[in-house]
Protein backbone atom coordinates (compact mmCIF):
# COMPACT_ATOMS: atom_id res chain seq x y z
CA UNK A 1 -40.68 -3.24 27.01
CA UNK A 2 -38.80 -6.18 26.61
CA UNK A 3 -36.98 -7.53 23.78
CA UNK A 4 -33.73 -9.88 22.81
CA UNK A 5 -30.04 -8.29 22.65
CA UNK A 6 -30.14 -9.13 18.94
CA UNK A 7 -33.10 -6.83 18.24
CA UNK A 8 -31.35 -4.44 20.38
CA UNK A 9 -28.74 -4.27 18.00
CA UNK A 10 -30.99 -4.49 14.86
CA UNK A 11 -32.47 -1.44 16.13
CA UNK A 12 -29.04 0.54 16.58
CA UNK A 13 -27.94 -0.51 13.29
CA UNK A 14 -31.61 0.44 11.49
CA UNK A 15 -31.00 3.85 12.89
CA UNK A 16 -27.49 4.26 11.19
CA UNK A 17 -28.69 3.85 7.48
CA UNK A 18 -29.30 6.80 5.42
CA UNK A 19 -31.65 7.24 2.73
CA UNK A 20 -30.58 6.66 -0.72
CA UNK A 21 -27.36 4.57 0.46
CA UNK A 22 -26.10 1.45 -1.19
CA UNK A 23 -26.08 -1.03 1.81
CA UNK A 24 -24.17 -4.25 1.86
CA UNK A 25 -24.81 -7.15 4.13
CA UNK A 26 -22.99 -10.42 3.86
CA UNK A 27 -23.68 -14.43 4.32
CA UNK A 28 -24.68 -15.21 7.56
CA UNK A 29 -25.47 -11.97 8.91
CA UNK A 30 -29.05 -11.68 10.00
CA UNK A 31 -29.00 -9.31 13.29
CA UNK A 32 -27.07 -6.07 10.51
CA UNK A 33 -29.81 -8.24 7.29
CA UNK A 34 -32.81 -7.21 10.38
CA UNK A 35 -31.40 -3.67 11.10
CA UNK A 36 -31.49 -2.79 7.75
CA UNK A 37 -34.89 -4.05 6.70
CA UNK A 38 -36.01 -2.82 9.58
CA UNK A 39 -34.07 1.01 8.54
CA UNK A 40 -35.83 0.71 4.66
CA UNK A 41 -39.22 0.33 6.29
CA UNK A 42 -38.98 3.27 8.52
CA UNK A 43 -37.21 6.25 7.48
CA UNK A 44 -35.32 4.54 4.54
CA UNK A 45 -37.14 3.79 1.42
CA UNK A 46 -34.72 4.44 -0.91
CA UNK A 47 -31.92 2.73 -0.11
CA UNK A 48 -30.64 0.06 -2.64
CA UNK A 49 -30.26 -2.61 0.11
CA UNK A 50 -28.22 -6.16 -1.26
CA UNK A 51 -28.15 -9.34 1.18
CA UNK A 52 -26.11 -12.40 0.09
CA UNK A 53 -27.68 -15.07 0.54
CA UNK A 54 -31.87 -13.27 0.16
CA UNK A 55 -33.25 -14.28 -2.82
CA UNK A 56 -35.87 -10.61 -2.51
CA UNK A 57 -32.67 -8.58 -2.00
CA UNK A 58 -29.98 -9.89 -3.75
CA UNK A 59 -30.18 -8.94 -7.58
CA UNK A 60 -27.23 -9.89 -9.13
CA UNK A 61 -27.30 -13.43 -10.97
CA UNK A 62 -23.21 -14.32 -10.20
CA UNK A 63 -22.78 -14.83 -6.78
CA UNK A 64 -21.25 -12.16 -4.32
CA UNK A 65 -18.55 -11.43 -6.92
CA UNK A 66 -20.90 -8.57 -8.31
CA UNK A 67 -20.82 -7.10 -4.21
CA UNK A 68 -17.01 -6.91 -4.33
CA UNK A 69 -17.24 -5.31 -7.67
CA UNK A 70 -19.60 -2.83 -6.81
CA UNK A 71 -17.16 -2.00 -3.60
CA UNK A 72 -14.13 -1.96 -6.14
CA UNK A 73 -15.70 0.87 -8.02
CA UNK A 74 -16.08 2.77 -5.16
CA UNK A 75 -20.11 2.76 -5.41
CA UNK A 76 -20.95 0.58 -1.72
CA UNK A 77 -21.99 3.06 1.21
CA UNK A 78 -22.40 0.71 3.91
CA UNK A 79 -21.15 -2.64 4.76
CA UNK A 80 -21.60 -4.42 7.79
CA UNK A 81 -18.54 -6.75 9.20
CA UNK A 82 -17.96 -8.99 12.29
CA UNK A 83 -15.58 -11.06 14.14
CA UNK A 84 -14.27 -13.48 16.63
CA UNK A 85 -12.21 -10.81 18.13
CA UNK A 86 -11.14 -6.65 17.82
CA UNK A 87 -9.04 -4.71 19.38
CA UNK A 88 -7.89 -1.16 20.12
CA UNK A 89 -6.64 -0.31 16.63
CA UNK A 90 -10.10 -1.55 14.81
CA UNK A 91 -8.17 -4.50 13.80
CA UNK A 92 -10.26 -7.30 13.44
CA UNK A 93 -9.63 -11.51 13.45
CA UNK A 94 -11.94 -13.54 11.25
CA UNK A 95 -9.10 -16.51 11.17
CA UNK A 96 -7.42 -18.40 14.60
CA UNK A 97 -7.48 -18.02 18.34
CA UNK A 98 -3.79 -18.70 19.19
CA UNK A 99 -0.93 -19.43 17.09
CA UNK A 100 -1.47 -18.82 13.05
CA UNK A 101 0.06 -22.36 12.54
CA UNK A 102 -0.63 -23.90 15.15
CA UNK A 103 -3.94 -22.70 16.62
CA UNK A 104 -6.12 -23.05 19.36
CA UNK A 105 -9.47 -22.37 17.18
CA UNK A 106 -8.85 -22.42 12.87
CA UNK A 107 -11.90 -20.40 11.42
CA UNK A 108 -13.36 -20.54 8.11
CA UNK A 109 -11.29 -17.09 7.30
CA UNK A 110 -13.06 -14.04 5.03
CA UNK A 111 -14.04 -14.32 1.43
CA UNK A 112 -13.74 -10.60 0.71
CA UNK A 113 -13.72 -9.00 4.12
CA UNK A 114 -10.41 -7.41 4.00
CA UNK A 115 -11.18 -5.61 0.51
CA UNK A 116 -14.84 -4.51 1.52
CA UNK A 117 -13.40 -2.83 4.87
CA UNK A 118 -11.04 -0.84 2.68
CA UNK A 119 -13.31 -0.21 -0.08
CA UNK A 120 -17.01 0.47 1.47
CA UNK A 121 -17.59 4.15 2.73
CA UNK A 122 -18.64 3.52 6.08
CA UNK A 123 -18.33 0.00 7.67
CA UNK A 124 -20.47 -1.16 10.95
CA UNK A 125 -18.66 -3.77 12.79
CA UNK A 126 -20.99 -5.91 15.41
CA UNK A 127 -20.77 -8.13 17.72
CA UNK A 128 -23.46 -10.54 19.92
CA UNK A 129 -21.01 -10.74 23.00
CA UNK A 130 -18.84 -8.15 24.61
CA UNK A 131 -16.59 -9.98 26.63
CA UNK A 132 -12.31 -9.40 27.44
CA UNK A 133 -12.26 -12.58 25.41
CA UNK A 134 -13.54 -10.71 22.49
CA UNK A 135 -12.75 -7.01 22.58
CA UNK A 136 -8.73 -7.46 23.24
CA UNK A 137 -5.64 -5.53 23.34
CA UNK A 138 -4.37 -6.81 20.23
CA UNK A 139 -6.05 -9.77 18.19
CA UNK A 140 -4.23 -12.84 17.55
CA UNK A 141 -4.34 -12.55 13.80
CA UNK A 142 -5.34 -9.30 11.51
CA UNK A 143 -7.77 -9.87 8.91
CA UNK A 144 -7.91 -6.66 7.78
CA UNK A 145 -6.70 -3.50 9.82
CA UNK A 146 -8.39 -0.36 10.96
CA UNK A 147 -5.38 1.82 10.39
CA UNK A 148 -3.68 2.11 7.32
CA UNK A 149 -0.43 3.96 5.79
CA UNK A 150 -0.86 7.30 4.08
CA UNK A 151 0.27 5.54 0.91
CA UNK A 152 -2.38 2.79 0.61
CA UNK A 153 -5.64 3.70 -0.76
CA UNK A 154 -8.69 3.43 1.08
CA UNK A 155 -12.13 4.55 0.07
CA UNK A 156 -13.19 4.19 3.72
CA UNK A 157 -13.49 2.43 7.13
CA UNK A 158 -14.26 1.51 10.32
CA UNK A 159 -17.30 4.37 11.45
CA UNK A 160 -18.58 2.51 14.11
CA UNK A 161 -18.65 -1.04 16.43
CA UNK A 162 -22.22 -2.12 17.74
CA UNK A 163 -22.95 -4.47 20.83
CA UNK A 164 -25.61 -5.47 23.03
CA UNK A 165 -23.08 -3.31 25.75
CA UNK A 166 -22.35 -0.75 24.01
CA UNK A 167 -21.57 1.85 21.22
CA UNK A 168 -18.20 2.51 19.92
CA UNK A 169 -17.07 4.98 17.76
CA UNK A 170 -13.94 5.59 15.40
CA UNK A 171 -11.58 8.23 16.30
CA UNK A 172 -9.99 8.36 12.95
CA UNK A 173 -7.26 11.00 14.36
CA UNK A 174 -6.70 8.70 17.21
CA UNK A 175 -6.73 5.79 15.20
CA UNK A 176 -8.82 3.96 17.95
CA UNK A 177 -12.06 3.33 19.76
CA UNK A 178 -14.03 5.79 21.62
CA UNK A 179 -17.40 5.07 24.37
CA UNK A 180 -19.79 6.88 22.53
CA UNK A 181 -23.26 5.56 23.91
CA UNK A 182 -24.04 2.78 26.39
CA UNK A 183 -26.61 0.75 25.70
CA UNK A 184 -29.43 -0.02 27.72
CA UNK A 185 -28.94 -2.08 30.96
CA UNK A 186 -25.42 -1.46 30.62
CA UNK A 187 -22.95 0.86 32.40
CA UNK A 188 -19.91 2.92 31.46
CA UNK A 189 -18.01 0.79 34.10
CA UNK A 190 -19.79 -2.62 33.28
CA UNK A 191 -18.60 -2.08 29.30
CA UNK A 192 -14.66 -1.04 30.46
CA UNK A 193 -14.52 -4.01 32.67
CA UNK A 194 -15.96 -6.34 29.67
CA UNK A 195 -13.25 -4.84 27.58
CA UNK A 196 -9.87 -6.28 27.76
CA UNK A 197 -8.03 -2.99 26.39
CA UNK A 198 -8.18 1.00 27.75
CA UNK A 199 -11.14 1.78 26.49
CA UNK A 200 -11.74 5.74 25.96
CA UNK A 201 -14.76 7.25 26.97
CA UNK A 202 -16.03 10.38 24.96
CA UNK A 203 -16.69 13.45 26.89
CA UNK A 204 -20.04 13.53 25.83
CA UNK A 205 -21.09 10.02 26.39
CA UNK A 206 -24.70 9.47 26.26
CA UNK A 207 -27.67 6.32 26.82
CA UNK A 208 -28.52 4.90 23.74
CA UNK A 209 -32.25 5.24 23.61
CA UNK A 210 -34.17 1.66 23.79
CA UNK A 211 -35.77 0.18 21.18
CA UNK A 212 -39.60 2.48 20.36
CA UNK A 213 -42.47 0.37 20.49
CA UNK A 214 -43.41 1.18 16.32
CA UNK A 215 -39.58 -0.36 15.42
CA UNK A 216 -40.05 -3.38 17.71
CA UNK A 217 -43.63 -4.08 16.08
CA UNK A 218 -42.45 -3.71 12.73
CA UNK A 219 -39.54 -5.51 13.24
CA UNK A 220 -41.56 -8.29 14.49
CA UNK A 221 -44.03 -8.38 12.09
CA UNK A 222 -42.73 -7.01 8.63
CA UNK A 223 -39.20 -7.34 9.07
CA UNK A 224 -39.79 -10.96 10.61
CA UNK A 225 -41.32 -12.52 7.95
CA UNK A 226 -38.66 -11.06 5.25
CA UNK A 227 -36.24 -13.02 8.11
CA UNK A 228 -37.75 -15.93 7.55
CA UNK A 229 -36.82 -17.69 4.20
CA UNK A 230 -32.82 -17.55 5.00
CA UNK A 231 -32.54 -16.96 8.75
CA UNK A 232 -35.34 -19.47 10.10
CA UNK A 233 -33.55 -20.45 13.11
CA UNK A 234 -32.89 -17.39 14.13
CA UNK A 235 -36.26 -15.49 13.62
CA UNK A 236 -37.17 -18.94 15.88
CA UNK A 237 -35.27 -17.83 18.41
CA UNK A 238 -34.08 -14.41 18.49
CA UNK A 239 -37.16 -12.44 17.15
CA UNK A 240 -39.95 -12.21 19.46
CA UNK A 241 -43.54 -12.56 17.61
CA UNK A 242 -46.58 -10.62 18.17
């Protein structure tokens, strides 16, 4: 069956929510905003699920303040974060390519990213591209780290790192990433060349199973028209209709 890398991944992230979580997903995010539609439609009813940015799902009346609050207290589950690079450590750069001051790329930065990766149980970075470019040895500027000092306090973390490649998981004791399942059409070799740092492979790396044909349907038809009012463009072109 065929379908687009981003449904791929809003399929592996739909599968990582858990019933009765508070899930987080932030401004211009619609491929983790599908996945966990998609998730609350299947085998997640009760989750209390709040998109910036989607009027049906966002219930607070002050902006995304009340989101960082609600991480603050220590009462957000799941979060879902991204970048324009990562690297070994689960650092990740939302800021420059290059120099800090005098950079080849200046990005608008994070509003709140650095306190919700600290402060959110579990937090799902993804990407759309797995390239050397992308996944490096060590980012060019740290927006918020993976791996913190004993003495700082952290409700929680990086858990895991979705791509259309592949599936990475935290090795907290390691304090790095870790193979865990290859996607499908992708190889254990094809990901570790289209990663520009030693990537570890778990010993019991596995295929990620492809998207079912009830989550693609529903995804295309429920979850897509949900999509619609604040992700137009990309429903347009990255979710296939029935």
């Amino acid at each position: 069956m065929r379908y687009t890398p981003e449904e791929l991944m809003a399929v592996t992230i739909a599968r990582e929510v858990r019933d009765g979580e508070t899930v987080g997903v932030g401004a211009v995010s619609p491929i983790p905003a599908a996945g966990c539609m998609l998730a609350e439609q299947l085998h997640a009813p009760h989750i209390t699920l709040i998109i910036l940015d989607c009027a049906e799902y966002y219930p607070f009346p002050a902006g995304s303040s009340e989101l960082h609050f609600l991480a603050q207290r220590g009462e957000l589950d799941l979060f879902f974060l991204s970048g324009i690079q990562f690297d070994r450590r689960g650092n990740f750069n939302l800021h420059v390519i290059g120099d800090y001051y005098a950079p080849t790329v200046r990005m608008a930065g994070a509003y709140g990213s650095a306190m919700l990766y600290y402060m959110a149980h579990r937090v799902i970075l993804f990407r759309d591209q797995h390239t050397p470019r992308i996944f490096v040895e060590q980012v060019d500027f740290v927006t918020a780290a993976g791996i913190t000092p004993a003495s700082v306090y952290r409700e929680g973390g990086p858990a895991l790192l979705v791509s259309p490649k592949a599936i990475l998981a935290w090795d907290k004791a390691a304090g790095g990433w870790l193979l865990d399942r290859v996607q499908p059409g992708s190889s254990v070799e094809d990901i570790k060349d289209s990663t520009g740092f030693d990537l570890r492979v778990s010993t019991t790396v596995q295929p990620a199973t492809p998207p079912t044909e009830h989550e693609l349907r529903v995804l295309r038809t429920i979850v897509r028209k949900k999509l619609v009012p604040s992700y137009p463009e990309f429903v347009r072109e990255k979710i296939m209709a029935r």
